[in-house]
C-alpha atoms as a PDB file:
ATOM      1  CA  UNK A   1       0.000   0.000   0.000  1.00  0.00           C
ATOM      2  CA  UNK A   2       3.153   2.269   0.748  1.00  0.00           C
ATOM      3  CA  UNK A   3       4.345   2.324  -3.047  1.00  0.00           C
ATOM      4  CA  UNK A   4       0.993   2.784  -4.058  1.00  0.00           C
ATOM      5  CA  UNK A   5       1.295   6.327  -2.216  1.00  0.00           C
ATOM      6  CA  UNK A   6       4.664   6.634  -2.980  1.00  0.00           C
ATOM      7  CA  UNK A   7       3.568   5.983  -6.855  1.00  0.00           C
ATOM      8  CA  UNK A   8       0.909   8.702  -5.953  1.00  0.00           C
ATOM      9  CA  UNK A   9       3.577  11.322  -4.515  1.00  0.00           C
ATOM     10  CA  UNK A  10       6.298  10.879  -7.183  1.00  0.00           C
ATOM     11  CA  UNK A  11       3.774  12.266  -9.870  1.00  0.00           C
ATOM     12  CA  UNK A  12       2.351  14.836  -7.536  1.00  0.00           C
ATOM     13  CA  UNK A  13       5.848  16.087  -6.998  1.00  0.00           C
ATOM     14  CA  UNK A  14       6.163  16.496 -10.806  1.00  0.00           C
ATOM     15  CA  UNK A  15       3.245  18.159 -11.270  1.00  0.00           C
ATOM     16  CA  UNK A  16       4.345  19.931  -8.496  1.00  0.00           C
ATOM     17  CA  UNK A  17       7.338  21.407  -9.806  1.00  0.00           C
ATOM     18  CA  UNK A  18       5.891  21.789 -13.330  1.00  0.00           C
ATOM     19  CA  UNK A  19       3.426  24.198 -12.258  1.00  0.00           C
ATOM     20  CA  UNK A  20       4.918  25.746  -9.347  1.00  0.00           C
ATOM     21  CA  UNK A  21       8.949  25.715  -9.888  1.00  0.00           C
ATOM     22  CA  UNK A  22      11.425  27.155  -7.715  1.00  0.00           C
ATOM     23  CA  UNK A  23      10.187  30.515  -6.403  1.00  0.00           C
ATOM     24  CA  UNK A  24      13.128  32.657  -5.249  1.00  0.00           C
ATOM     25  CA  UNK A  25      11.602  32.912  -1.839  1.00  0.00           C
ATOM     26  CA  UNK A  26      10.434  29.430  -1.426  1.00  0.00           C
ATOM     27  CA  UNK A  27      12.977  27.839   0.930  1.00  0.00           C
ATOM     28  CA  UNK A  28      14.321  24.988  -1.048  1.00  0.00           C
ATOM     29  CA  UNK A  29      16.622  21.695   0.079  1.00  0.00           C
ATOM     30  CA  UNK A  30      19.193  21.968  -2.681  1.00  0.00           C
ATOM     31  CA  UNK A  31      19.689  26.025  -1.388  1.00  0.00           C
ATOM     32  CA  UNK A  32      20.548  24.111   2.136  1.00  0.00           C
ATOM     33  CA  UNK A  33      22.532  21.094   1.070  1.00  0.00           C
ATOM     34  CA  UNK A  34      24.486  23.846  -0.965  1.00  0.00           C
ATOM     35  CA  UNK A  35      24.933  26.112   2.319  1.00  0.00           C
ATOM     36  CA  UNK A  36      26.434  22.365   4.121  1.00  0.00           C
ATOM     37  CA  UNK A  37      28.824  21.827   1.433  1.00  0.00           C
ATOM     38  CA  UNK A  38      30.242  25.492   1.622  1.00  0.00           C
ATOM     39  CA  UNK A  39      30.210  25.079   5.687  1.00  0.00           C
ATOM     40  CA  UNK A  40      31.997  21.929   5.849  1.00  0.00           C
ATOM     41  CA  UNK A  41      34.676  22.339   3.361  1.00  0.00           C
ATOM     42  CA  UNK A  42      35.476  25.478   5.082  1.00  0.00           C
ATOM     43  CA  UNK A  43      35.555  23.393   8.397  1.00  0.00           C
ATOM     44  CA  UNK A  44      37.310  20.521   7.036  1.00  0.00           C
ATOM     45  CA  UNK A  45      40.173  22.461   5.235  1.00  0.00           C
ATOM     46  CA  UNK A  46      40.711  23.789   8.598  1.00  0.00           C
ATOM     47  CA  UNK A  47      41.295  20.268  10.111  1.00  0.00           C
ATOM     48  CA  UNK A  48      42.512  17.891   6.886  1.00  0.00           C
ATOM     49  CA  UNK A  49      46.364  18.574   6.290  1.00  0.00           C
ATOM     50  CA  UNK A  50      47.256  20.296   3.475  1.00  0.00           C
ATOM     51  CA  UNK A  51      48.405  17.628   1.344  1.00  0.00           C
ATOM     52  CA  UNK A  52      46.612  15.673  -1.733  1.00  0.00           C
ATOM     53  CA  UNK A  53      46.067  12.498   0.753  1.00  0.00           C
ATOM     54  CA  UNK A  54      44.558  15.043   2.738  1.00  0.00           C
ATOM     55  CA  UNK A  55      42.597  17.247   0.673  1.00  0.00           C
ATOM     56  CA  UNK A  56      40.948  13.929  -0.778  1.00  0.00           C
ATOM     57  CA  UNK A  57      40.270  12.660   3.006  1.00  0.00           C
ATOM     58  CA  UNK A  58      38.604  15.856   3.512  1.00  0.00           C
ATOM     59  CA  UNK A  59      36.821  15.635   0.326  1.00  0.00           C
ATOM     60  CA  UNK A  60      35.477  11.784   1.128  1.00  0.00           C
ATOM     61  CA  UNK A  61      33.985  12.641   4.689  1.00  0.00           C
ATOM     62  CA  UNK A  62      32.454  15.506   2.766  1.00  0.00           C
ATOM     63  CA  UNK A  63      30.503  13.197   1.158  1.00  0.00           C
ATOM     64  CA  UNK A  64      29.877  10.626   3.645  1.00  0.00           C
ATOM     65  CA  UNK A  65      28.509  13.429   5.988  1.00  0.00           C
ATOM     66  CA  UNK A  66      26.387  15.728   3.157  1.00  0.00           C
ATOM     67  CA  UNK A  67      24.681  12.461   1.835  1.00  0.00           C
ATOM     68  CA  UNK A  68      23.823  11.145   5.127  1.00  0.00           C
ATOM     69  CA  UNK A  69      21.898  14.596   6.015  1.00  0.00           C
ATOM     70  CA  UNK A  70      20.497  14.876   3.587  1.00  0.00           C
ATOM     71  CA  UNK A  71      19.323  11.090   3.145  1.00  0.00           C
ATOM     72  CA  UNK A  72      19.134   9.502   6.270  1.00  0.00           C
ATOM     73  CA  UNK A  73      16.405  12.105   8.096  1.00  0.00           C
ATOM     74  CA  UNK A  74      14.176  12.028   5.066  1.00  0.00           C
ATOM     75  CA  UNK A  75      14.027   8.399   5.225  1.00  0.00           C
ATOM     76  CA  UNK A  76      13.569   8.492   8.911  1.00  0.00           C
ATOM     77  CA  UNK A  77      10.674  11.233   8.546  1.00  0.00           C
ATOM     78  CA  UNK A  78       8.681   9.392   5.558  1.00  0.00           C
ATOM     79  CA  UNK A  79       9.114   5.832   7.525  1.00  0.00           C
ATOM     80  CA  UNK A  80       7.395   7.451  10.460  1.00  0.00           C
ATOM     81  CA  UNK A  81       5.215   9.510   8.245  1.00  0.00           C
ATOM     82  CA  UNK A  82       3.572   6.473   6.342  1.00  0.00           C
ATOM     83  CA  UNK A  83       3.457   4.631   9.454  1.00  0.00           C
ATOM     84  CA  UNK A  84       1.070   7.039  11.527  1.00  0.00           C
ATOM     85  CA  UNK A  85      -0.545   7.830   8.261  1.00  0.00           C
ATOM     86  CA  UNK A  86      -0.804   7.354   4.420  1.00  0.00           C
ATOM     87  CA  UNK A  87      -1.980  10.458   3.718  1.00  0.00           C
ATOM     88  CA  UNK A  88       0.690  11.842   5.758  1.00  0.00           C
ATOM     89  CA  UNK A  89       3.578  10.308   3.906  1.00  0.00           C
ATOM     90  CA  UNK A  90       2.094  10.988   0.547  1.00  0.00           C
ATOM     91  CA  UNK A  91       2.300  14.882   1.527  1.00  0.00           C
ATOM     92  CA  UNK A  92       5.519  14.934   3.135  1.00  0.00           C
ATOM     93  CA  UNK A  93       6.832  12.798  -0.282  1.00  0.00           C
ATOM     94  CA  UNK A  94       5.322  15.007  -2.748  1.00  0.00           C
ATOM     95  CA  UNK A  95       6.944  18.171  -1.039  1.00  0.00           C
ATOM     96  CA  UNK A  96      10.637  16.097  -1.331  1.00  0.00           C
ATOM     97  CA  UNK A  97       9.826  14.909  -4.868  1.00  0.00           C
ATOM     98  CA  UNK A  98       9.573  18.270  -5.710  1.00  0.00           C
ATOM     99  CA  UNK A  99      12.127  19.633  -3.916  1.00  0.00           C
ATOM    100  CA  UNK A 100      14.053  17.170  -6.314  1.00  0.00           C
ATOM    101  CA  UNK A 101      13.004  18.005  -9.661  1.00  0.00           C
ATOM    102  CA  UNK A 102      14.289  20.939 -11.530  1.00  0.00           C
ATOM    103  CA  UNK A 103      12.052  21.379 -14.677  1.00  0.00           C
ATOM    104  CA  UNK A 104      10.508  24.745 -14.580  1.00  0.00           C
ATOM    105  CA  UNK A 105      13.041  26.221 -13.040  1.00  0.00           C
ATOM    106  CA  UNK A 106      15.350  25.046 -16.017  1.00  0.00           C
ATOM    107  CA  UNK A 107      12.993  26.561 -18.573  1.00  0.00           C
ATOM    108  CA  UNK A 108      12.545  29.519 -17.188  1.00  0.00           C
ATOM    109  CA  UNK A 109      16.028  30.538 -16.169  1.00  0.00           C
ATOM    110  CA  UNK A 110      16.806  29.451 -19.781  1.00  0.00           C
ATOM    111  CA  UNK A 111      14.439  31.301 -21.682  1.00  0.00           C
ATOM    112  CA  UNK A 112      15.209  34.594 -19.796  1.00  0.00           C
ATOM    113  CA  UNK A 113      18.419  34.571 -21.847  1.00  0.00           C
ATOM    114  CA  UNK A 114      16.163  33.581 -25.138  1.00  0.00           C
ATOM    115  CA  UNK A 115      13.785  36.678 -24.679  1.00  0.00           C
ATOM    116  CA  UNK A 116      16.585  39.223 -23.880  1.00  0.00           C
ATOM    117  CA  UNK A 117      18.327  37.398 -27.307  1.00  0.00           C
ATOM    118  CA  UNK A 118      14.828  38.237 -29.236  1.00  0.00           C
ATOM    119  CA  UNK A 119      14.733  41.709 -27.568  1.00  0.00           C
ATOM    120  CA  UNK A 120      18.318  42.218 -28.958  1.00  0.00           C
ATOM    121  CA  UNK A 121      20.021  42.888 -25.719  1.00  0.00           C
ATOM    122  CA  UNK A 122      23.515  40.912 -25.255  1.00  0.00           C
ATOM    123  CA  UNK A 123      24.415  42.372 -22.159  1.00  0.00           C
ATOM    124  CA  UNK A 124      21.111  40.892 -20.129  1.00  0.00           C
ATOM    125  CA  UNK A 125      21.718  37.476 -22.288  1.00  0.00           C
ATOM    126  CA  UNK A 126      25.113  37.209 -21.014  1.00  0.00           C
ATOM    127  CA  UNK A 127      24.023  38.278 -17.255  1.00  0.00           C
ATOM    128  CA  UNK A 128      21.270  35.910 -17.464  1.00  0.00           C
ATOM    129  CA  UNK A 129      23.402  33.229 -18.870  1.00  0.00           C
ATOM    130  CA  UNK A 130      25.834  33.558 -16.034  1.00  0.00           C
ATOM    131  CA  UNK A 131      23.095  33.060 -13.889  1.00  0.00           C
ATOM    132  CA  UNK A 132      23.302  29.054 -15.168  1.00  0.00           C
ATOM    133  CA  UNK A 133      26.342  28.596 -16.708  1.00  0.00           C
ATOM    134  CA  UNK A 134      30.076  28.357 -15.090  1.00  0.00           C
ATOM    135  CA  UNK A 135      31.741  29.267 -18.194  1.00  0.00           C
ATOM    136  CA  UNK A 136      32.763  33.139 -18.490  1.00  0.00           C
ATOM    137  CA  UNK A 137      29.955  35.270 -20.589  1.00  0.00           C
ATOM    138  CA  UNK A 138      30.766  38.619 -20.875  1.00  0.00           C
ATOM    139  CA  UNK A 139      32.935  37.667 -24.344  1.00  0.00           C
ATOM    140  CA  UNK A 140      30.640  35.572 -26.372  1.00  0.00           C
ATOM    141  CA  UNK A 141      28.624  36.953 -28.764  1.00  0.00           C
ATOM    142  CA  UNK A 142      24.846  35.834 -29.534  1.00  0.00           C
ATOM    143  CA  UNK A 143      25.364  32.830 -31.109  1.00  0.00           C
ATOM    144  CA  UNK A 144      27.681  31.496 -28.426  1.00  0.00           C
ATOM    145  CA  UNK A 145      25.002  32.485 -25.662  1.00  0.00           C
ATOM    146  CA  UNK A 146      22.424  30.545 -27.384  1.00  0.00           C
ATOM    147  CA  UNK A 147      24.747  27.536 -27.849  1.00  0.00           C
ATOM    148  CA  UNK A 148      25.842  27.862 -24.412  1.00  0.00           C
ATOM    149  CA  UNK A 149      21.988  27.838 -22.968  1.00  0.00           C
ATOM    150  CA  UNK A 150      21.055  24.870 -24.942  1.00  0.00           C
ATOM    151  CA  UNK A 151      24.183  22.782 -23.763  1.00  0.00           C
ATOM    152  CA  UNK A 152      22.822  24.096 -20.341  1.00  0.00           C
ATOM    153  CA  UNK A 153      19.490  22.572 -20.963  1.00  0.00           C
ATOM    154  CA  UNK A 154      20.492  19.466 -22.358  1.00  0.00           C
ATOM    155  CA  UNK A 155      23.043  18.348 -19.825  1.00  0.00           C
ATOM    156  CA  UNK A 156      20.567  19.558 -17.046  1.00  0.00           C
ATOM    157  CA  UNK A 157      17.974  17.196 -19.053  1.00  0.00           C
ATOM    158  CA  UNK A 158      19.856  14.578 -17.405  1.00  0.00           C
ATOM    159  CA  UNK A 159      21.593  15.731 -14.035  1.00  0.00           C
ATOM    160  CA  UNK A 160      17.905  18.260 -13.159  1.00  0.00           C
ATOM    161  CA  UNK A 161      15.356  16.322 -14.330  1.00  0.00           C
ATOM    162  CA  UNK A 162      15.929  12.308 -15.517  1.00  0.00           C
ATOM    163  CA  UNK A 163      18.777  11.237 -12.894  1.00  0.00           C
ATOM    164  CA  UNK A 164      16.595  12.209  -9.871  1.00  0.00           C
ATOM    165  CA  UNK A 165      13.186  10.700 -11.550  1.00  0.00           C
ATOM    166  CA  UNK A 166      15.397   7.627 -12.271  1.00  0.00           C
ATOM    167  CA  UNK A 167      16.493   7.630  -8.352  1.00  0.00           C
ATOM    168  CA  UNK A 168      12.890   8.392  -7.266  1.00  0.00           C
ATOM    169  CA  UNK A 169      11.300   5.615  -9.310  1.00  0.00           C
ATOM    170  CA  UNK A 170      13.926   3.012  -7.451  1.00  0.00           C
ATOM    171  CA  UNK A 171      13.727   4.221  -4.269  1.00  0.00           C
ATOM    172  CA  UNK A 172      11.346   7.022  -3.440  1.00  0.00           C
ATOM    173  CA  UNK A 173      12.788  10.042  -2.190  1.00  0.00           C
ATOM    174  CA  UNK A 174      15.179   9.266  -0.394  1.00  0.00           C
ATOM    175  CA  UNK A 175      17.117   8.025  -3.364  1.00  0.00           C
ATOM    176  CA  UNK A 176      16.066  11.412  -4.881  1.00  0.00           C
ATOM    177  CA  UNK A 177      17.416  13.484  -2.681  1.00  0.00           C
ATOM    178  CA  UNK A 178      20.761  11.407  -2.150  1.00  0.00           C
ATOM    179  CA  UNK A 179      21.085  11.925  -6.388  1.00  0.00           C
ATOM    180  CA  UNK A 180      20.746  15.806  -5.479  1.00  0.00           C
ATOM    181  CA  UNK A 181      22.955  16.121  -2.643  1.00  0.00           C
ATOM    182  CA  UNK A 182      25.842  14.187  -5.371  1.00  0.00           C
ATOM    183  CA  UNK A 183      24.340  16.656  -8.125  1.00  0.00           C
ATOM    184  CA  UNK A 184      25.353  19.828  -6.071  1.00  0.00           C
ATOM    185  CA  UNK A 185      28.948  18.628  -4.283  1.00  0.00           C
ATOM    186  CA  UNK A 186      29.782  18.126  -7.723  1.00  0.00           C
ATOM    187  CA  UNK A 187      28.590  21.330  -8.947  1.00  0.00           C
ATOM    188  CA  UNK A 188      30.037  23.273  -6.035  1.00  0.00           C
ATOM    189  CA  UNK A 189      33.240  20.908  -5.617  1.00  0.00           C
ATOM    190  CA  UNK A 190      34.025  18.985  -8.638  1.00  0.00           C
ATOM    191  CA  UNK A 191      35.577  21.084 -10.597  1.00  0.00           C
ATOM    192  CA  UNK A 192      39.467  19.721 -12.168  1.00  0.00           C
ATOM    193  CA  UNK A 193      41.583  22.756 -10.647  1.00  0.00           C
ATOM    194  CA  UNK A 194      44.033  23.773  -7.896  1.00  0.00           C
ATOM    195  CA  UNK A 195      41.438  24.049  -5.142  1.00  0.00           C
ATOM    196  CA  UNK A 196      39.428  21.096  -6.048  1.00  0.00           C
ATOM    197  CA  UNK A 197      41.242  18.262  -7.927  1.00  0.00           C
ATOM    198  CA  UNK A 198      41.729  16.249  -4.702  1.00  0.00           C
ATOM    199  CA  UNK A 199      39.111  17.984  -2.228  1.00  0.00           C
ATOM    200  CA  UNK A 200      36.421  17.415  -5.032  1.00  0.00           C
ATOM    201  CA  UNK A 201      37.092  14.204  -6.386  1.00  0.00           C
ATOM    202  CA  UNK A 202      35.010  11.923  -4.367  1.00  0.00           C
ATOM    203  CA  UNK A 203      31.921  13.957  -4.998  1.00  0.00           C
ATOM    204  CA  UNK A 204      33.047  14.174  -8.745  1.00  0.00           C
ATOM    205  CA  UNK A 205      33.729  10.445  -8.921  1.00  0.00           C
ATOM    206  CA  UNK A 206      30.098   9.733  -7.280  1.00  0.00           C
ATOM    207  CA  UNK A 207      28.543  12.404  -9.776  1.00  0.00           C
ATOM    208  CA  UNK A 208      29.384   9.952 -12.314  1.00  0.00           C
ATOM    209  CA  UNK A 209      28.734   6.312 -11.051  1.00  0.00           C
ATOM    210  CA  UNK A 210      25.031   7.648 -10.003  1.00  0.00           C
ATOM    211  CA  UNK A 211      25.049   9.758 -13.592  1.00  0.00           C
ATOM    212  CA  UNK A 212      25.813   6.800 -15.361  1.00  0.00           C
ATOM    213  CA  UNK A 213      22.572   5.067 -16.810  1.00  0.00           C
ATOM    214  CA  UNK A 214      20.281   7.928 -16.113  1.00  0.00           C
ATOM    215  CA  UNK A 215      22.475   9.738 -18.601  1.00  0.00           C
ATOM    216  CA  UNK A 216      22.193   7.391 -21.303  1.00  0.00           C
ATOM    217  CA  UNK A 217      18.788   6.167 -20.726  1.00  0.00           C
ATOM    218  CA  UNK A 218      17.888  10.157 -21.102  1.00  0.00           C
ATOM    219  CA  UNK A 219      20.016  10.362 -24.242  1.00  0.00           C
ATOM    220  CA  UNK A 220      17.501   7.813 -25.539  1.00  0.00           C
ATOM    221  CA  UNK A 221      14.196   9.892 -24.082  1.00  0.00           C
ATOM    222  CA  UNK A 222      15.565  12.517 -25.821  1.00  0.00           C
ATOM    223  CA  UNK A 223      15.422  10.559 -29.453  1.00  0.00           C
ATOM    224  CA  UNK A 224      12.193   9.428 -28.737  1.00  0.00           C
ATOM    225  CA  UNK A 225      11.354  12.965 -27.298  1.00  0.00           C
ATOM    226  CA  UNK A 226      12.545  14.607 -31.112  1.00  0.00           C
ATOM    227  CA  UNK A 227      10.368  12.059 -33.001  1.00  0.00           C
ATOM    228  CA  UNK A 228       7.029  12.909 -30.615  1.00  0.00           C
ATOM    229  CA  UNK A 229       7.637  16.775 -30.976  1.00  0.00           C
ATOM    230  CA  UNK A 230       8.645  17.021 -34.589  1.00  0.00           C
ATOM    231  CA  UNK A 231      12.472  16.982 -34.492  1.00  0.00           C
ATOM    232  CA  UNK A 232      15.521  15.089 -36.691  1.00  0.00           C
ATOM    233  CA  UNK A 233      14.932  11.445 -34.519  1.00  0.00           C
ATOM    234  CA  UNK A 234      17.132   9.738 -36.817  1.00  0.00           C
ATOM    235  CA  UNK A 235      19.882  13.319 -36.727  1.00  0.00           C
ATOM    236  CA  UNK A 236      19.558  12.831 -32.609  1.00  0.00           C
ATOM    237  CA  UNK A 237      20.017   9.133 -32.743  1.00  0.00           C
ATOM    238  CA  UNK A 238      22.909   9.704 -35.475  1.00  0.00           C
ATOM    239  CA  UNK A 239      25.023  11.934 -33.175  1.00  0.00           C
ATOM    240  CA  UNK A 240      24.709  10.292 -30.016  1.00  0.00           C
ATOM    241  CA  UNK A 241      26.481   7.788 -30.979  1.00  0.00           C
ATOM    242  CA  UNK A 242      29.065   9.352 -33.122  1.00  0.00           C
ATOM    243  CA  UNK A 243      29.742  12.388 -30.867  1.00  0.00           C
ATOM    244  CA  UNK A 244      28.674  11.493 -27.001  1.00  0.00           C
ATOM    245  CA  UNK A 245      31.964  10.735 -25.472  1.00  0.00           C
ATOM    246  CA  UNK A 246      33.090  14.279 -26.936  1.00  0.00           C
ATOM    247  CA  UNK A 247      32.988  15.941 -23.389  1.00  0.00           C
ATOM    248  CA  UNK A 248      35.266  15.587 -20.547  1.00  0.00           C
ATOM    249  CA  UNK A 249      32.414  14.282 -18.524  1.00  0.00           C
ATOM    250  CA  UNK A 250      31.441  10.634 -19.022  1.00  0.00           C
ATOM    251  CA  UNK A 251      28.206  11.109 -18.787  1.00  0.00           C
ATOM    252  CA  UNK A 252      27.343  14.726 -20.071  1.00  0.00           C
ATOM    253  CA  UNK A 253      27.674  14.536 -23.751  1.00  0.00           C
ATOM    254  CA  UNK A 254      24.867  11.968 -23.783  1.00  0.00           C
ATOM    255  CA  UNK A 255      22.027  13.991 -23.799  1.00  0.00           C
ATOM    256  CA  UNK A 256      24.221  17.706 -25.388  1.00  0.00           C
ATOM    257  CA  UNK A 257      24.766  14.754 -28.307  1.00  0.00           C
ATOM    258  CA  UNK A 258      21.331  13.837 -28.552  1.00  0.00           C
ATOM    259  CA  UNK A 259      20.006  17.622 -28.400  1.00  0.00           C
ATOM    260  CA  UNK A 260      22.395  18.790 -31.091  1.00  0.00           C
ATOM    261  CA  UNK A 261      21.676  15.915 -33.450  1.00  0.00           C
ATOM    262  CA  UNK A 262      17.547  16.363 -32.947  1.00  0.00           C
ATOM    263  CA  UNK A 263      17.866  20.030 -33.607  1.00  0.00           C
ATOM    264  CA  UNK A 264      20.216  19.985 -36.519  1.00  0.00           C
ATOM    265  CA  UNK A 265      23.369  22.316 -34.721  1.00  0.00           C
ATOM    266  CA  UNK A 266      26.625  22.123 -33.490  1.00  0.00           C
ATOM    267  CA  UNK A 267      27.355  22.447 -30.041  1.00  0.00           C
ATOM    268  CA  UNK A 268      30.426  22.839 -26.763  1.00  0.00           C
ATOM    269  CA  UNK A 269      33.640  23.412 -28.759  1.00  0.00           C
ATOM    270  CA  UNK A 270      36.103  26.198 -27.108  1.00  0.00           C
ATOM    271  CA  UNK A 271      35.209  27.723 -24.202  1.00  0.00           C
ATOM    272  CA  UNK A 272      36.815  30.114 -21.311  1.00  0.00           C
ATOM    273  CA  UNK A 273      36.547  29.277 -17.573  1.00  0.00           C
ATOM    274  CA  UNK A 274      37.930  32.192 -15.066  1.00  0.00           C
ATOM    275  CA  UNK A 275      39.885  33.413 -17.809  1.00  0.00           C
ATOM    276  CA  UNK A 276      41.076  30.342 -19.026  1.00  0.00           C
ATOM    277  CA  UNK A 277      40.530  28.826 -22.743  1.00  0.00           C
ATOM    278  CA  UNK A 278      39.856  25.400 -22.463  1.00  0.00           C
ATOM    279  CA  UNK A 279      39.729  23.382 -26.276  1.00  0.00           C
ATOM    280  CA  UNK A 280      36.938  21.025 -26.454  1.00  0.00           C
ATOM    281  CA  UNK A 281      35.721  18.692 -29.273  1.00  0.00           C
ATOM    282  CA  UNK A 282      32.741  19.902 -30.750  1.00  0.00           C
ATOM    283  CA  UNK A 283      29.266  18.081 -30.674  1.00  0.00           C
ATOM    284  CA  UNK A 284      27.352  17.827 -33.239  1.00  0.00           C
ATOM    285  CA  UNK A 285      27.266  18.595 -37.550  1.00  0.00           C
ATOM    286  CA  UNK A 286      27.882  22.361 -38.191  1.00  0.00           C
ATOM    287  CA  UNK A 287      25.172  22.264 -40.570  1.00  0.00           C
ATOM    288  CA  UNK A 288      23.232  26.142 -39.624  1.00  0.00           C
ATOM    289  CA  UNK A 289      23.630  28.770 -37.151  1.00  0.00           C
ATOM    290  CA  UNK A 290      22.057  28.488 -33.902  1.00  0.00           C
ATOM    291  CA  UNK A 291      19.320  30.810 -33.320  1.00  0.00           C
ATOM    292  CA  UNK A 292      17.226  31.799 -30.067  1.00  0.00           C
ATOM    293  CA  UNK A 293      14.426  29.817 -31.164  1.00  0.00           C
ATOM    294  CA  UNK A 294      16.779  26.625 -30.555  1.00  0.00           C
ATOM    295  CA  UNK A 295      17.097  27.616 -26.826  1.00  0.00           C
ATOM    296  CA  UNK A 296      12.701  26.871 -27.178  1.00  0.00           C
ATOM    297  CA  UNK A 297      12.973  23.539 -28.973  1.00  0.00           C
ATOM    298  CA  UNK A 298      15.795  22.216 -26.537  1.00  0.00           C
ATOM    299  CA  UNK A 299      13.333  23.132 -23.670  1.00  0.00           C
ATOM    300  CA  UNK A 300      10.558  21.249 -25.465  1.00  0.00           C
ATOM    301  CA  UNK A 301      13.045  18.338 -25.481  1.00  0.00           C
ATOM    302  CA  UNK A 302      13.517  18.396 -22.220  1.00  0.00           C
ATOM    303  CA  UNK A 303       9.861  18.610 -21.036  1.00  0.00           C
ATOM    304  CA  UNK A 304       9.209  15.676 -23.519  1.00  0.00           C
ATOM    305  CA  UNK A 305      11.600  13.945 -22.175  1.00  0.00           C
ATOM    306  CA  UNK A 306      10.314  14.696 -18.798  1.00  0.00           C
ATOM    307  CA  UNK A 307       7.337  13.560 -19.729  1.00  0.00           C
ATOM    308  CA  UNK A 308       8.377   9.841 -21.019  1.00  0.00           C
ATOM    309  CA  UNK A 309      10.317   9.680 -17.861  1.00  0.00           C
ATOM    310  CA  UNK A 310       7.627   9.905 -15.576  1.00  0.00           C
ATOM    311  CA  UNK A 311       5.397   7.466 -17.736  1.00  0.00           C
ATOM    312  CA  UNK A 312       8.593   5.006 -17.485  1.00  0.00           C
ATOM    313  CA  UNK A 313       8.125   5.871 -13.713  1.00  0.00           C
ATOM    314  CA  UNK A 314       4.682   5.139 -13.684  1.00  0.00           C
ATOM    315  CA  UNK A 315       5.413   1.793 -15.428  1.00  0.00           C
ATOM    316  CA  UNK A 316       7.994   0.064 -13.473  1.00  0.00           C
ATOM    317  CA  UNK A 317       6.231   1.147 -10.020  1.00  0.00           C
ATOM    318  CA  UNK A 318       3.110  -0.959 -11.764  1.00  0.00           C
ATOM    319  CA  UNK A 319       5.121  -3.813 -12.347  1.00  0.00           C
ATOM    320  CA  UNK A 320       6.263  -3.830  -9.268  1.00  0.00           C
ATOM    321  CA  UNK A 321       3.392  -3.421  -7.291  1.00  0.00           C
ATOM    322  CA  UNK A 322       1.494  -5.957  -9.290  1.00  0.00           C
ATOM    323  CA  UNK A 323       4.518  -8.223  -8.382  1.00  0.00           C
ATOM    324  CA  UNK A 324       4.509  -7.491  -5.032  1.00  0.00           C
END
């Protein structure tokens, strides 16, 4: 009777965040788990020696310690929630399924840089791309802000909106939010440089074992998602497996692959970080410009894909209550 509720919650909590998103003053769980991180690494750079063996101690109790926060209690509360009531639980899940899912708040921090691109207004394209992006903005021109919110949008496909359905529909959300709190040490920690290559590379390595098949298996929604809403299927398919190991994360080019094939562009290439150039292969046939309008059809990928992913949901929780 629990999964049945559970079932119940996880497409509540997408509807959820479909129609409500992530209001700026809405307290939210990944603003907290973010606020952890930054407390214990300052904490634990005080203690760990300052030595690779002990940056990447400090960076593995880092882990240990944000993912049992941030896992264990919400276990503990929905346990005791479904056991004094199903109702109870269901509400309580809902709010965390939500609190996991990142849909509308992907579309519409992405299409504020498409409608200052339409108004013709760089500068508020590159502010609101810097908003999403880690990359430095202030020297790319139009067609390198829309490339750079559509890579946004189709990596986030995966890490925002599949990988955490793909955790939920396994193990409720509890699995959900353990997929978020790895989602944002890697964001805020995983990065290959001089203050993180050994403090962040347990929370990058864990990034990509729990990335792994949600990544592909969202590559695929997205080929399916390009035949259902009008796009090159067979381009997107094409692609994905020519170009989807050209990124330096294992599991990010998947779905940037898949987007650039189904839309017809050419994605990533060059880019500069803190100053930095960094070459990277590009993604993708450089058949046409990009366009704003591409930063809307990537979006309607991603809410297709969405979409299948929580009918996929829906399917394997049937299957395994009618097992159980």
């Amino acid at each position: 009777m629990i999964l049945f509720y559970s079932t119940a919650a996880m497409i509540a909590g997408f509807l959820l965040d479909l129609i409500i998103g992530d209001p700026q003053r809405f307290p939210h769980i990944v603003r907290l788990i973010g606020l952890t991180i930054s407390t214990l690494e300052t904490l634990l750079r005080r203690i760990v020696p300052k030595t690779p063996r002990g940056e990447i101690s400090g960076g593995a109790i880092l882990a240990i310690v944000v993912i049992a926060l941030f896992t264990v209690p919400v276990f503990t509360a929905l346990f005791f929630a479904y056991r004094y009531s199903p109702w109870l639980g269901f509400a309580l899940e809902t709010l965390f399924v939500y609190q996991c899912l990142a849909v509308k708040s992907l579309r519409v921090e992405s299409m504020k840089v498409y409608r200052s691109l339409k108004q013709g207004d760089i500068a508020d394209a590159r502010k609101n791309l810097a908003m999403i992006v880690g990359r430095d903005t202030e020297i790319l021109d139009a067609q390198g802000v829309t490339r750079a919110a559509i890579e946004t949008v189709a990596e986030s496909t995966a890490d925002g909106v599949i990988s955490p359905m793909f955790y939920i529909m396994l193990g409720g959300a509890p699995l959900g939010m353990l997929l978020k709190a790895v989602n944002t040490m890697d964001s805020m920690v995983g990065y290959k440089n001089k203050r993180y290559l050994h403090f962040g590379r347990t929370g990058a390595r864990l990034d990509d074992v729990f990335g792994y098949l949600p990544a592909r298996l969202a590559a695929w929604l997205m080929i399916v998602s390009a035949k259902l809403t009008g796009f090159n299927a067979r381009g997107a398919a094409r692609i994905w497996r020519r170009d989807c190991k050209n990124h330096a994360s294992p599991n990010s080019g998947h779905t940037e692959a898949a987007c650039a094939g189904a839309l017809d562009i050419r994605l990533a290439g060059p880019a500069v970080y803190a100053g930095e150039r960094r070459e990277k292969p590009y993604i993708g046939d450089d058949t046409r410009q990009t366009v704003p309008e591409d930063i809307r059809n990537a979006n309607k990928l991603m809410v297709a894909a969405a979409a299948l992913m929580l009918v996929l949901a829906i399917i394997v929780r049937g299957v395994i209550y009618a097992i159980l």
